[in-house]
C-alpha atoms as a PDB file:
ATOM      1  CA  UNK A   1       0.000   0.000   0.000  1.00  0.00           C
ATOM      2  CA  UNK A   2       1.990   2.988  -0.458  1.00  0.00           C
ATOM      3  CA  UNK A   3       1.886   6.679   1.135  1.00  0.00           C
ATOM      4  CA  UNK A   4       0.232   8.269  -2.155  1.00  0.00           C
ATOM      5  CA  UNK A   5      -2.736   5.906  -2.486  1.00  0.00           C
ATOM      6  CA  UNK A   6      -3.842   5.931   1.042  1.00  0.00           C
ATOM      7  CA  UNK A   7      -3.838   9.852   1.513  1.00  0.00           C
ATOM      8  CA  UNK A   8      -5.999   9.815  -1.593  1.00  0.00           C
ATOM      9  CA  UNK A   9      -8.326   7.495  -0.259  1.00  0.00           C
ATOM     10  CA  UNK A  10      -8.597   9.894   3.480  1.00  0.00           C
ATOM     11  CA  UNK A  11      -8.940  13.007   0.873  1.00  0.00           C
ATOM     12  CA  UNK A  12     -11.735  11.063  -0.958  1.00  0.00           C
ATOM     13  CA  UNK A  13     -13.452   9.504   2.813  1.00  0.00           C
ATOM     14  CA  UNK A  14     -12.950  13.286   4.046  1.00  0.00           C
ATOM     15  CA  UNK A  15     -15.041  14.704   0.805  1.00  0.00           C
ATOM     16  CA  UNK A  16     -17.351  12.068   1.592  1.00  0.00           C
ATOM     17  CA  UNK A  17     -17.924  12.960   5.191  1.00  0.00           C
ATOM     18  CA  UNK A  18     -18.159  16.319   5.001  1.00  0.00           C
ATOM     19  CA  UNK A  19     -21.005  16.319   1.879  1.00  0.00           C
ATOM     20  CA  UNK A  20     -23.046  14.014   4.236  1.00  0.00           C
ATOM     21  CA  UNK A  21     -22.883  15.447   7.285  1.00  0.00           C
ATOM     22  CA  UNK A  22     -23.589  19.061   5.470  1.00  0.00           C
ATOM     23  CA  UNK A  23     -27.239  18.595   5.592  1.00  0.00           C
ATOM     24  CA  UNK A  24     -27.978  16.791   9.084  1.00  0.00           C
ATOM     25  CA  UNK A  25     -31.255  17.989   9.697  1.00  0.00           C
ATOM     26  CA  UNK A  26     -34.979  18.463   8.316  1.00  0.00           C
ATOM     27  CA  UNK A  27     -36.829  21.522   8.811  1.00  0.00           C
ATOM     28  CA  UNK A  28     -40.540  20.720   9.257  1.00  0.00           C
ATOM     29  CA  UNK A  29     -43.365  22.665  10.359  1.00  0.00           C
ATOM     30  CA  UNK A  30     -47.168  22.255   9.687  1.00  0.00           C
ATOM     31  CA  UNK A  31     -47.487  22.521   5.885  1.00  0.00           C
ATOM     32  CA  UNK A  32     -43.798  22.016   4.369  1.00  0.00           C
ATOM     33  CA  UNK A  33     -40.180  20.380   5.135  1.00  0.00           C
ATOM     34  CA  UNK A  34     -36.691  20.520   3.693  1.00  0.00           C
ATOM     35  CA  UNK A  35     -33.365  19.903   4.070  1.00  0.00           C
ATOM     36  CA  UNK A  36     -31.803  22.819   6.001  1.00  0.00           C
ATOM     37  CA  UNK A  37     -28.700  24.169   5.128  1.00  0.00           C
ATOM     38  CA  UNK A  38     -25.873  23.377   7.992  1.00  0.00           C
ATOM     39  CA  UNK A  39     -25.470  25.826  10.427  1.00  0.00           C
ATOM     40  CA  UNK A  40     -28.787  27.548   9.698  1.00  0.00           C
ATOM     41  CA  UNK A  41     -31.823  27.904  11.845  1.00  0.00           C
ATOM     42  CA  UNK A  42     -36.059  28.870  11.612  1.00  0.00           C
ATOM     43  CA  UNK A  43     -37.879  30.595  13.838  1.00  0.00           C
ATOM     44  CA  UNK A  44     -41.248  31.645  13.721  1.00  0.00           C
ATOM     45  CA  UNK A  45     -42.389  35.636  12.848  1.00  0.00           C
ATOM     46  CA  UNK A  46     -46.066  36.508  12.781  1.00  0.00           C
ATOM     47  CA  UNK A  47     -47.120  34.394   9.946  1.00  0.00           C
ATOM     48  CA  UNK A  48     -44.044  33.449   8.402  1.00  0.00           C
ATOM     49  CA  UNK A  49     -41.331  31.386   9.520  1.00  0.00           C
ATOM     50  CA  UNK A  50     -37.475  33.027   9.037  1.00  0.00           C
ATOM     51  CA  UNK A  51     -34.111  30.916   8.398  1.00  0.00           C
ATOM     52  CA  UNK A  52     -30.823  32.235   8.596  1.00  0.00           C
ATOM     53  CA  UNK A  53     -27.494  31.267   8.829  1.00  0.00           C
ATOM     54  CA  UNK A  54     -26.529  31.182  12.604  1.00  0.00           C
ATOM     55  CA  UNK A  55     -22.787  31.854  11.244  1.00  0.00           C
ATOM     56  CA  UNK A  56     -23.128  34.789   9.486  1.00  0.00           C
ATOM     57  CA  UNK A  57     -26.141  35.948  11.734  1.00  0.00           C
ATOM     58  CA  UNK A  58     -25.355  39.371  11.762  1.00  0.00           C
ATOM     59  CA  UNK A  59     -23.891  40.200   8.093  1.00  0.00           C
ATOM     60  CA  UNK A  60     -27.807  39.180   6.810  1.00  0.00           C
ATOM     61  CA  UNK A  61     -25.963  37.993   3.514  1.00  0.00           C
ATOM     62  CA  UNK A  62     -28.587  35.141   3.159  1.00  0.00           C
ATOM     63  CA  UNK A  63     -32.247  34.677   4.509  1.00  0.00           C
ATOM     64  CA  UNK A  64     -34.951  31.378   3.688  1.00  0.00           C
ATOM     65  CA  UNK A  65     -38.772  33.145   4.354  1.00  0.00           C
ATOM     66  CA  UNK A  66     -41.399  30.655   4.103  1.00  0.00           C
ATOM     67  CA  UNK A  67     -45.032  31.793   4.103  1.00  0.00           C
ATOM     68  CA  UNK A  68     -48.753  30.019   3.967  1.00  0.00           C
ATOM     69  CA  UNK A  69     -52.088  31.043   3.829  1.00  0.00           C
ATOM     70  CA  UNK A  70     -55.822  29.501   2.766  1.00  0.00           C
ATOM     71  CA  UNK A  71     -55.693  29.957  -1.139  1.00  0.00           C
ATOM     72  CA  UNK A  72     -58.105  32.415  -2.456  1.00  0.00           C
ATOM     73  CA  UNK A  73     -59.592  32.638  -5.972  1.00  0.00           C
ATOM     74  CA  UNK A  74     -56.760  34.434  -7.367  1.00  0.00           C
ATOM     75  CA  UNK A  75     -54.195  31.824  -5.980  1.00  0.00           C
ATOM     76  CA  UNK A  76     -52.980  29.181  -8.903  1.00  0.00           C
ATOM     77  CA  UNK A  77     -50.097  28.259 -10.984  1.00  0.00           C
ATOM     78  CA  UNK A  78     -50.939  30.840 -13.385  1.00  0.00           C
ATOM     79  CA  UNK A  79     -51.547  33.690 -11.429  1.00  0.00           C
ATOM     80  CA  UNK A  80     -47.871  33.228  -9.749  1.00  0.00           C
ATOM     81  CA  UNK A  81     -46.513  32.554 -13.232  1.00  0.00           C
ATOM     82  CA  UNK A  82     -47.885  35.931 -14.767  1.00  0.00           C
ATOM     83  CA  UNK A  83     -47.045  37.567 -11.531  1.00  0.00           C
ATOM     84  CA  UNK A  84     -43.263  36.401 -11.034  1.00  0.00           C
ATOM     85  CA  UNK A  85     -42.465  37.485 -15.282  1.00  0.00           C
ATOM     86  CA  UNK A  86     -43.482  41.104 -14.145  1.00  0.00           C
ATOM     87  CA  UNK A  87     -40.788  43.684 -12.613  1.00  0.00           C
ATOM     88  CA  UNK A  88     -41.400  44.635  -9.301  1.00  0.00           C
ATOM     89  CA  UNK A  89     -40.918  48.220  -8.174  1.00  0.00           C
ATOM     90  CA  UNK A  90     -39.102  48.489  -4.667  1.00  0.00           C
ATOM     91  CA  UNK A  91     -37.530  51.772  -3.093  1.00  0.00           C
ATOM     92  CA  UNK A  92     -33.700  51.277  -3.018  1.00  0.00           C
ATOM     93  CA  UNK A  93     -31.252  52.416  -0.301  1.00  0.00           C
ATOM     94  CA  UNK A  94     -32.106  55.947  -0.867  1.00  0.00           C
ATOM     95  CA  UNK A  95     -35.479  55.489  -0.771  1.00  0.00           C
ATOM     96  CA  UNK A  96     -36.172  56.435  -4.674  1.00  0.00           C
ATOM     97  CA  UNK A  97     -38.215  53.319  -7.302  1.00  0.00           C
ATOM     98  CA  UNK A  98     -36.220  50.996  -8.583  1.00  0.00           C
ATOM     99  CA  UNK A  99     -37.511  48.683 -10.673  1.00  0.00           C
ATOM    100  CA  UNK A 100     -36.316  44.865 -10.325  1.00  0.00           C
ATOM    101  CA  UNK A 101     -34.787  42.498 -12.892  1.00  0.00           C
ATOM    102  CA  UNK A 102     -36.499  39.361 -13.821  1.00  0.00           C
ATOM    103  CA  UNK A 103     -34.057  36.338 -14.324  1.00  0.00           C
ATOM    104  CA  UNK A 104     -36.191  33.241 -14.880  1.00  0.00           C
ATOM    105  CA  UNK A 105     -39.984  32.132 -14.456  1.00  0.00           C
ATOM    106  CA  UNK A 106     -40.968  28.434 -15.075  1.00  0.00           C
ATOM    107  CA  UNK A 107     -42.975  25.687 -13.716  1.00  0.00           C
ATOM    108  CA  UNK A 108     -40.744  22.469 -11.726  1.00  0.00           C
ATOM    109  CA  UNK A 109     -41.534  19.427 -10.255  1.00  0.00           C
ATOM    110  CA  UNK A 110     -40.549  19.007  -6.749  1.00  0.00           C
ATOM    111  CA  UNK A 111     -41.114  16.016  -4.921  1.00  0.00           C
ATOM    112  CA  UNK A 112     -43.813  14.556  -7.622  1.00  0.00           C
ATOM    113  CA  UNK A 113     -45.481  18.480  -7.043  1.00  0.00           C
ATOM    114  CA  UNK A 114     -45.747  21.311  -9.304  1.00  0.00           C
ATOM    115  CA  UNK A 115     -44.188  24.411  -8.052  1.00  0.00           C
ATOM    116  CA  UNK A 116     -43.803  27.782 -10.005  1.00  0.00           C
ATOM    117  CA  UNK A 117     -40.074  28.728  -9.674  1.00  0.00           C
ATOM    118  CA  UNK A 118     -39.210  32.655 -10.318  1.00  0.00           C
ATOM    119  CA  UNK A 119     -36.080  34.756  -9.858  1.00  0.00           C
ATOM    120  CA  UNK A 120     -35.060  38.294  -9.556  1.00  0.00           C
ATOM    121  CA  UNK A 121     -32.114  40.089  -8.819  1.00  0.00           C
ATOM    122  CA  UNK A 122     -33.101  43.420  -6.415  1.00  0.00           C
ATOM    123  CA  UNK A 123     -37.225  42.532  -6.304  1.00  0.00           C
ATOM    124  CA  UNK A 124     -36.644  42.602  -1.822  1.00  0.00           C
ATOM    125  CA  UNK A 125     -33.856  44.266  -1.261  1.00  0.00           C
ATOM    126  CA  UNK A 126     -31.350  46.301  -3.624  1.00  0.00           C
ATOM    127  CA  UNK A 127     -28.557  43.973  -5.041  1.00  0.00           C
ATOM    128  CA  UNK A 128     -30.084  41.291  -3.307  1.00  0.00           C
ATOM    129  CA  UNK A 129     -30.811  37.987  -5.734  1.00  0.00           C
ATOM    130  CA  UNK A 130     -34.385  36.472  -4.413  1.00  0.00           C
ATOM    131  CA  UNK A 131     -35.734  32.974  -5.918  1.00  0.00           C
ATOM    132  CA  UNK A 132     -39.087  32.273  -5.357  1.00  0.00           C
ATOM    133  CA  UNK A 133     -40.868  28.963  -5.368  1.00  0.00           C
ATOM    134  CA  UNK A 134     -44.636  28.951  -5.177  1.00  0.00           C
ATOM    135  CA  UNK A 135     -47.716  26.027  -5.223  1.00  0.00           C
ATOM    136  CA  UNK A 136     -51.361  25.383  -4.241  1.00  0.00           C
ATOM    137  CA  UNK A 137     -52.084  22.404  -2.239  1.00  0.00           C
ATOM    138  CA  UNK A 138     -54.604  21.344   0.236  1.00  0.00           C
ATOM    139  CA  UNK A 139     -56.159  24.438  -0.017  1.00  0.00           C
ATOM    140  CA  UNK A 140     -53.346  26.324   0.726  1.00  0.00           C
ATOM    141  CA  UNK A 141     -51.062  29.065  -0.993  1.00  0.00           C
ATOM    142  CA  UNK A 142     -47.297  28.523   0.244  1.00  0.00           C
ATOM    143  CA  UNK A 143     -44.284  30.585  -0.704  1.00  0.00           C
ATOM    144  CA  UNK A 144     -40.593  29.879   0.060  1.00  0.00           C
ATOM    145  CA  UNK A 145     -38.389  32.676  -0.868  1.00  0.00           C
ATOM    146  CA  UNK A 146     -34.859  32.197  -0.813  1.00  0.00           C
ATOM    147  CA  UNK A 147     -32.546  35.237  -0.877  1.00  0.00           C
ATOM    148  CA  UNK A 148     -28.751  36.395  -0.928  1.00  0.00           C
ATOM    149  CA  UNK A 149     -26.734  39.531  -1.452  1.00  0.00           C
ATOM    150  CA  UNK A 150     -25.057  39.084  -5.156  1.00  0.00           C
ATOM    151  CA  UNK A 151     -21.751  39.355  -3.755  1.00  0.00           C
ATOM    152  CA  UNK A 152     -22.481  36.243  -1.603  1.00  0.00           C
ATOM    153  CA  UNK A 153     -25.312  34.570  -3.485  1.00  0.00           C
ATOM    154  CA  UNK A 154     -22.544  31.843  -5.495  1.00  0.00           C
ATOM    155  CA  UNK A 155     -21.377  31.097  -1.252  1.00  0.00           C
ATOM    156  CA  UNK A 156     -25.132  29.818  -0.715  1.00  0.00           C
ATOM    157  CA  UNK A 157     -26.255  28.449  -4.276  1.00  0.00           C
ATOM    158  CA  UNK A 158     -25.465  25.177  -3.242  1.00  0.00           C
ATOM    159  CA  UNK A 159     -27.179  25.712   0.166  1.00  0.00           C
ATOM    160  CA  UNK A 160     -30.738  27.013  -1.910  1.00  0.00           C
ATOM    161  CA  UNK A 161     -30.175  24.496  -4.527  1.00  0.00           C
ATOM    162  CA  UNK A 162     -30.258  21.329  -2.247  1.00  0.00           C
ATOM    163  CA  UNK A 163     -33.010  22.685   0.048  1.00  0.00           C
ATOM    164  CA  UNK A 164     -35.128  23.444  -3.383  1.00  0.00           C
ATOM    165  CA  UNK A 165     -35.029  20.445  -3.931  1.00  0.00           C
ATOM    166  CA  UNK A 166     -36.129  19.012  -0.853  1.00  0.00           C
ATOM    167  CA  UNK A 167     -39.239  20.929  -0.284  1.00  0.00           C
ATOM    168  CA  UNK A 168     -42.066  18.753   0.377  1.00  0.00           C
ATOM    169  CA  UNK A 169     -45.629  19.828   0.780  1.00  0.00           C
ATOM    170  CA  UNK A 170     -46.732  18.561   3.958  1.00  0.00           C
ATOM    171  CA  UNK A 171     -49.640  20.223   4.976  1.00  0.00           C
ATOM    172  CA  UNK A 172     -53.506  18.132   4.779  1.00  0.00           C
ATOM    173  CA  UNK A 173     -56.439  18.881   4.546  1.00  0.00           C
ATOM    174  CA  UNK A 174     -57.355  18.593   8.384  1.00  0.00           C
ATOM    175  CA  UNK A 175     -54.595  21.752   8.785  1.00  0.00           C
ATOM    176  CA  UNK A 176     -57.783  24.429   7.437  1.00  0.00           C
ATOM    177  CA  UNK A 177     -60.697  22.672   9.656  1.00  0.00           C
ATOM    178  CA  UNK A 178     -60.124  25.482  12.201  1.00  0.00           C
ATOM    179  CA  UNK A 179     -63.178  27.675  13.220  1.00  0.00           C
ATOM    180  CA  UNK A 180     -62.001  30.839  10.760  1.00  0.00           C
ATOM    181  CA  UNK A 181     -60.802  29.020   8.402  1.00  0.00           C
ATOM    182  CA  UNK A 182     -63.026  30.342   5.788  1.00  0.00           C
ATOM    183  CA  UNK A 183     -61.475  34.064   5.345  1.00  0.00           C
ATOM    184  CA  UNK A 184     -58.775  34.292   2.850  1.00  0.00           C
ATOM    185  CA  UNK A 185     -55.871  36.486   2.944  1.00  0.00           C
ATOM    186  CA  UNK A 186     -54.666  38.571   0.398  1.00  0.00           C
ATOM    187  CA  UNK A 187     -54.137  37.606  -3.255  1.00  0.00           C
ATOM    188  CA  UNK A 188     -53.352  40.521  -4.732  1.00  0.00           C
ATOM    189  CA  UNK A 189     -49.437  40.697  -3.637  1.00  0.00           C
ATOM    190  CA  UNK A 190     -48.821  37.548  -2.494  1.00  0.00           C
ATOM    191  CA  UNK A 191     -45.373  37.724  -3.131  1.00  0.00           C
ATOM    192  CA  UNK A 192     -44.353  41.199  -0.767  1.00  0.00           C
ATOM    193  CA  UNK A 193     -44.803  41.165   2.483  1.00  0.00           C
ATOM    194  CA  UNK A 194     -46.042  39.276   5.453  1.00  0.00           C
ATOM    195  CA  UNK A 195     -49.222  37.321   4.254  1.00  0.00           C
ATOM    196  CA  UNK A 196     -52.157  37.690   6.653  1.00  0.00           C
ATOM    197  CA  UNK A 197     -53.615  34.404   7.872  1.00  0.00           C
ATOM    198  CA  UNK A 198     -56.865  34.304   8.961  1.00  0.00           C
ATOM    199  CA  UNK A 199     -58.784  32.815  11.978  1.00  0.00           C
ATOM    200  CA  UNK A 200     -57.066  30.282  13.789  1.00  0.00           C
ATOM    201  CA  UNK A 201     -54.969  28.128  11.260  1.00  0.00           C
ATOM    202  CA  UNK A 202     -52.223  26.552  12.662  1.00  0.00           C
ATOM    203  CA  UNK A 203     -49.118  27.362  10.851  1.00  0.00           C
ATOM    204  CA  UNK A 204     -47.018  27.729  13.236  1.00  0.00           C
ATOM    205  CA  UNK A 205     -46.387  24.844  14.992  1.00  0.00           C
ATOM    206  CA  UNK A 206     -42.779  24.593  16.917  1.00  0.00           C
ATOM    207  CA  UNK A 207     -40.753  23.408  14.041  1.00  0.00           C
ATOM    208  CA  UNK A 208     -39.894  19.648  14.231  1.00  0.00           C
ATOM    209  CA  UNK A 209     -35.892  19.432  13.149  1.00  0.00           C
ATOM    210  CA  UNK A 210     -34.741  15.553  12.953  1.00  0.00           C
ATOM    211  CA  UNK A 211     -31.656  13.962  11.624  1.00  0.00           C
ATOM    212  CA  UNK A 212     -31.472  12.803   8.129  1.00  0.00           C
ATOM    213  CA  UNK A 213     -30.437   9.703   7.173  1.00  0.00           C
ATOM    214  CA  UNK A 214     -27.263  11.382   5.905  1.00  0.00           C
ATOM    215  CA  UNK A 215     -26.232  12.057   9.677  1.00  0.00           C
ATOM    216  CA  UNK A 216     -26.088   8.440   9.928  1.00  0.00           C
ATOM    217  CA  UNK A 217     -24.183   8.091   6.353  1.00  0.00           C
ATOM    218  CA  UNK A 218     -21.437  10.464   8.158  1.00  0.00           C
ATOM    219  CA  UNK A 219     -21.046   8.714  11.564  1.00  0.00           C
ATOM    220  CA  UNK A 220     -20.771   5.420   9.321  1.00  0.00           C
ATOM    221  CA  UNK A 221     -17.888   6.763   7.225  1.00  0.00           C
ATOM    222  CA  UNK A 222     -16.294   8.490   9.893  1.00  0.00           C
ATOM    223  CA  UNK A 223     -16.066   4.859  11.454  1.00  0.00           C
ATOM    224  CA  UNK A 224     -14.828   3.672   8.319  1.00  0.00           C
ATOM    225  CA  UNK A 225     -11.841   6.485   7.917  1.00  0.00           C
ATOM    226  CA  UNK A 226     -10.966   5.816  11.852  1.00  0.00           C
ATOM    227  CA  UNK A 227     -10.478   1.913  10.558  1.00  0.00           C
ATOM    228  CA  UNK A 228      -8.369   2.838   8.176  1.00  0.00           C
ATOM    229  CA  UNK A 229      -6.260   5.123   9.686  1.00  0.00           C
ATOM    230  CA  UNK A 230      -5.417   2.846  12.286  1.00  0.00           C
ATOM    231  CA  UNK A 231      -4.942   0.332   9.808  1.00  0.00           C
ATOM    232  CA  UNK A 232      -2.598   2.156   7.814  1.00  0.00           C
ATOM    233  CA  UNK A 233      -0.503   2.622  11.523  1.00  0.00           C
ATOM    234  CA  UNK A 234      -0.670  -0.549  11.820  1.00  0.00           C
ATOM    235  CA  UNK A 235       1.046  -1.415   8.361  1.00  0.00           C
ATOM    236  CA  UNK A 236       3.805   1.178   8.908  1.00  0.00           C
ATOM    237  CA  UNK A 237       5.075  -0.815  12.105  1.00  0.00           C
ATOM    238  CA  UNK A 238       4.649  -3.990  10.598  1.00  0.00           C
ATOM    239  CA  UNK A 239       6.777  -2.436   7.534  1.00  0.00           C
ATOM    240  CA  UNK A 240       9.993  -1.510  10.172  1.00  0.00           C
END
């Protein structure tokens, strides 16, 4: 066995490791789950739930909102389609309109589910990059936002990219059997904004965070690189 090959193999283990022990945990709350980025956390504000990085906390490079409400008329695939291809008008850092750019509007499939998937670069916040997803399900209207300064937005691509593609609709139809369930909120600017809820649904639940399975894939390796390192020990002193 010589030096070369086993240092490649620890480089390749460590790679290993640290992709599956990136994303340890599962954000879930009443109507959606996804992975959540490592090191990040959700807490409930009003009627949306906020996720930021618990690293970079205070430099607000990166935020996750999500948002639900009981879908109104208005509320479909094509309505957030038409909505997301229009530039949105925001006041900048001097407080004078400034029109958004629109990158990209089309229709995925996540998790056997069609979402409409938008982005725009300063539609929030000035210079900020914001990709939205939104769907109807279960009688609701939910909208996960995901947004990042464009200096910083290629540092948390991967980070949006792996939690879009995790998000999972998990809301049923027992969530709107509470007593007001029958007034809508808003539909006219669903995307700006906190969305008004109304009566006594029950969005926001404590949050349920859970290890993935690829917490376990991590400890498993880890074993595996701590066999090997003492194996390759082992073969030195046998060598002398």
């Amino acid at each position: 066995m010589k030096l070369q090959h086993v240092l490649s193999t620890f480089g390749l283990l460590a790679v290993m490791i640290t992709s599956s022990m990136a994303y340890a945990e599962i954000f879930r709350n009443s109507y959606i789950s996804f992975e959540l980025p490592a090191n990040w956390s959700c807490r409930s504000e009003g009627t949306e739930w906020v996720c930021f990085s618990k690293i970079n906390k205070k430099a607000k490079e990166a935020i996750i909102i999500l948002t639900a409400k009981e879908a109104g008329p208005a509320d479909s695939f094509n309505f957030y389609e038409t909505y997301l291809k229009q530039e949105r008008t925001v006041p900048n850092a001097k407080g004078q309109p400034m029109k958004s750019k629109v990158l990209h509007v089309k229709k995925v499939g996540l998790a056997k589910h069609t979402w409409v998937d938008g982005m725009h670069l300063s539609s929030e916040i000035e210079d900020f990059y914001t990709r939205y997803l939104a769907t109807v399900k279960q009688g609701l209207a939910i909208i996960v936002s995901f947004s990042a300064h464009k200096a910083y937005y290629t540092k948390y691509s991967s980070d949006f990219l792996r939690a879009i593609k995790s998000l999972k609709v998990v809301a049923n139809r027992n969530l709107l059997a509470a007593p007001n369930a029958g007034q809508k909120g808003p539909t006219t600017n669903p995307f700006g904004g906190p969305t008004n809820l109304g009566g006594n649904l029950n969005l926001d639940d404590p949050p349920k965070v859970s290890k993935s399975k690829n917490d376990l894939m991590g400890k498993v390796i880890g074993g595996i690189l701590l066999l090997l390192i003492g194996a390759y020990f082992i073969f030195k002193k046998r060598k002398k």
